[in-house]
C-alpha atoms as a PDB file:
ATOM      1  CA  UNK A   1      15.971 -51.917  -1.097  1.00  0.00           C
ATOM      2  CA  UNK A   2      13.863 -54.324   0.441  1.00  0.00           C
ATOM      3  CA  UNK A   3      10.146 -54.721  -1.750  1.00  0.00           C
ATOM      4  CA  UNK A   4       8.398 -55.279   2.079  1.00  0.00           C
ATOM      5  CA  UNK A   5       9.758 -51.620   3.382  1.00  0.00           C
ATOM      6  CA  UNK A   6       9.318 -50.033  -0.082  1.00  0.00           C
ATOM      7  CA  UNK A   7       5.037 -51.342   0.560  1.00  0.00           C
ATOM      8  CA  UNK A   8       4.938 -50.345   3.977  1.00  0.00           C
ATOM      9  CA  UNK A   9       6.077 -46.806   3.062  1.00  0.00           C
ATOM     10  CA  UNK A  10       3.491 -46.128   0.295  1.00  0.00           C
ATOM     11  CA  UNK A  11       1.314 -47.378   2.871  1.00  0.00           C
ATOM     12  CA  UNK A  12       2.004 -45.074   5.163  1.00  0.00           C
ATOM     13  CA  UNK A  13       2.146 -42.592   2.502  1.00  0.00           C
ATOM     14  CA  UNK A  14      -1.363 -43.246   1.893  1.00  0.00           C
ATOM     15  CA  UNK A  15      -3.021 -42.965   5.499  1.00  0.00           C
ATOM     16  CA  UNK A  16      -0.834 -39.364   5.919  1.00  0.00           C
ATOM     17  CA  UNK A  17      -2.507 -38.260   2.343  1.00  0.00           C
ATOM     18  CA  UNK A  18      -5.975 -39.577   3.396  1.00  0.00           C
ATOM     19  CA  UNK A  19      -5.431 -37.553   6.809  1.00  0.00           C
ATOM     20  CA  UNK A  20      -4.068 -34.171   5.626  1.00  0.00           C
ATOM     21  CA  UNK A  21      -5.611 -31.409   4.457  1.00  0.00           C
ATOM     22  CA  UNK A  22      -2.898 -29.005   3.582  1.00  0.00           C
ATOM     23  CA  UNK A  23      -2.026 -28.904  -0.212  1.00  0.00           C
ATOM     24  CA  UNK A  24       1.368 -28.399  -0.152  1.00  0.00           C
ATOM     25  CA  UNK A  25       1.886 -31.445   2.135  1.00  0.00           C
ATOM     26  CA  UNK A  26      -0.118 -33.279   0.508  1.00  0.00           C
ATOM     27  CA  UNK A  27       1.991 -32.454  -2.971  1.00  0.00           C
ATOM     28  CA  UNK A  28       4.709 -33.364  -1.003  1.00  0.00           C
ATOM     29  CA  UNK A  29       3.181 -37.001   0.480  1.00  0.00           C
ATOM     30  CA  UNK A  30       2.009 -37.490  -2.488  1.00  0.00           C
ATOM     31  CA  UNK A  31       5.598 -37.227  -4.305  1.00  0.00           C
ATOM     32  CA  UNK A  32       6.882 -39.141  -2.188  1.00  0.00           C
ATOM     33  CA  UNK A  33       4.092 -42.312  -2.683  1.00  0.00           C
ATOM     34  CA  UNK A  34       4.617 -41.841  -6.531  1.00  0.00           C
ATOM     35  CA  UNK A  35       8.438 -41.915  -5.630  1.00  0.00           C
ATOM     36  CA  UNK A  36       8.229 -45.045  -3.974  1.00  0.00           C
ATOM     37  CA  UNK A  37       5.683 -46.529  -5.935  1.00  0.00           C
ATOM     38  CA  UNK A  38       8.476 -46.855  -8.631  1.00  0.00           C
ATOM     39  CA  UNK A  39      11.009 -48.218  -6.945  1.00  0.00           C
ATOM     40  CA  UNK A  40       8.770 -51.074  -6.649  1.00  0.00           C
ATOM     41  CA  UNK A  41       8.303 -51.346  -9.977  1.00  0.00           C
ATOM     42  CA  UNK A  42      11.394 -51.232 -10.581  1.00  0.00           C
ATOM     43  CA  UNK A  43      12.024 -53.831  -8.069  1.00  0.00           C
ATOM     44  CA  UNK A  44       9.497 -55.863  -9.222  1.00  0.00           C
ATOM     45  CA  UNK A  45      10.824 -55.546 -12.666  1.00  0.00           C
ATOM     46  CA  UNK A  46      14.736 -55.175 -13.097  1.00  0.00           C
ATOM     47  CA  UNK A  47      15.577 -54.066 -16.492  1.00  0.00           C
ATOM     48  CA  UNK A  48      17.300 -57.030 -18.649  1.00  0.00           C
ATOM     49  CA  UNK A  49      20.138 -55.267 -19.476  1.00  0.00           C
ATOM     50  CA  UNK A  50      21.248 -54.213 -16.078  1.00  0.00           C
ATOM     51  CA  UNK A  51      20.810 -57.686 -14.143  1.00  0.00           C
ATOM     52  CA  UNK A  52      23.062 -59.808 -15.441  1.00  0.00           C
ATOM     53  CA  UNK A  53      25.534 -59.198 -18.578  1.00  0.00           C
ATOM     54  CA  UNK A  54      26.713 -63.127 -18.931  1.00  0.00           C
ATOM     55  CA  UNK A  55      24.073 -65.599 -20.460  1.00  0.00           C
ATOM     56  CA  UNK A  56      24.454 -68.651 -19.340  1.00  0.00           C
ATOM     57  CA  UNK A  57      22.701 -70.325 -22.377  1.00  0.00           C
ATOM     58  CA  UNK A  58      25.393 -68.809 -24.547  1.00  0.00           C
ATOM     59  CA  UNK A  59      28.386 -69.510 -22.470  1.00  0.00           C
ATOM     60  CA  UNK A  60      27.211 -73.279 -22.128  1.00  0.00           C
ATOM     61  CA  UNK A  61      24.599 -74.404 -24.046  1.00  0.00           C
ATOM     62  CA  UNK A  62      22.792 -77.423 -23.515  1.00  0.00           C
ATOM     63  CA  UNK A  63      23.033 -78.514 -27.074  1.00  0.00           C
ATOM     64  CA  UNK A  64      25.494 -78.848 -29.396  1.00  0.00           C
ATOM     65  CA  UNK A  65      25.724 -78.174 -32.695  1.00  0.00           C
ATOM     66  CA  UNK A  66      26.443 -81.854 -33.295  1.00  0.00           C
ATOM     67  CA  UNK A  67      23.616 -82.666 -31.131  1.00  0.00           C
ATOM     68  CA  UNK A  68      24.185 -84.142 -27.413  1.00  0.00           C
ATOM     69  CA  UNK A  69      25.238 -82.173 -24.448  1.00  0.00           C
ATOM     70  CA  UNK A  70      28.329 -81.734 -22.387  1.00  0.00           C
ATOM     71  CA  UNK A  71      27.689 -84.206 -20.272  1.00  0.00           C
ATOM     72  CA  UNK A  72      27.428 -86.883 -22.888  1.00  0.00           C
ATOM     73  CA  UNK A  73      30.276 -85.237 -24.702  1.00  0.00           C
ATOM     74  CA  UNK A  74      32.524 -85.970 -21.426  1.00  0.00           C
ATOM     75  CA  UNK A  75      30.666 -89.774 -21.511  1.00  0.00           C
ATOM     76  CA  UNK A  76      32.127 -90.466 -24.585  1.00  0.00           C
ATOM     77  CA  UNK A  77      35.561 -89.061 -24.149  1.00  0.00           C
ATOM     78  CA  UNK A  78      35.605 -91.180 -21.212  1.00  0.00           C
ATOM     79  CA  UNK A  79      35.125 -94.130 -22.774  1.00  0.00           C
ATOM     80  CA  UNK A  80      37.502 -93.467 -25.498  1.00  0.00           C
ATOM     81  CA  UNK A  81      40.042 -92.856 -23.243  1.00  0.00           C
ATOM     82  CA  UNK A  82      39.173 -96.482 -21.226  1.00  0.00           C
ATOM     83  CA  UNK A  83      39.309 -97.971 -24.743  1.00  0.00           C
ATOM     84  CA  UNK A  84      42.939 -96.365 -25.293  1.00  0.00           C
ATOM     85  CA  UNK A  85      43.896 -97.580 -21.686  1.00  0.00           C
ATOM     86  CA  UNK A  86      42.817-101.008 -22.369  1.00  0.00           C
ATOM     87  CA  UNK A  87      44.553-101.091 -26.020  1.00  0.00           C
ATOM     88  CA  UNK A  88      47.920-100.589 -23.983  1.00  0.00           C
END
């Protein structure tokens, strides 16, 4: 859900609780503002485990163990490859 409607509606929440004098609607108004007041927070805060199970540091890291990257990895297997070429 949206973070901007989740704010409005503890907004709203808020000027029907400030306005109502009945207790059991305002147990119920106010229920509903804690209600929505944590699905922002959860919003606002996904739990690691549930966004995202594939770490892209671990699938591809940027360093190797024998130091450089896979870019300059793929440099230098280019340019053995040119030297085989040109050895032909």
């Amino acid at each position: 859900m949206d973070k901007t409607v989740v704010r409005l509606n503890i907004e709203h929440y808020r000027k029907l609780l400030a306005a109502e004098t009945d207790e059991k609607k305002r147990e119920i108004l106010d229920r509903l503002r804690a209600e929505e007041e944590a699905k922002l927070t959860a919003l606002m805060d996904p739990p690691e485990d549930k966004t995202s199970k594939h770490d892209p540091e671990k699938a591809c890291p940027r360093t190797r163990s024998g130091g450089g990257n896979r870019f300059s990895e793929k440099i230098i297997l280019h340019q053995n490859v040119r030297t085989t070429i040109d050895s032909i």
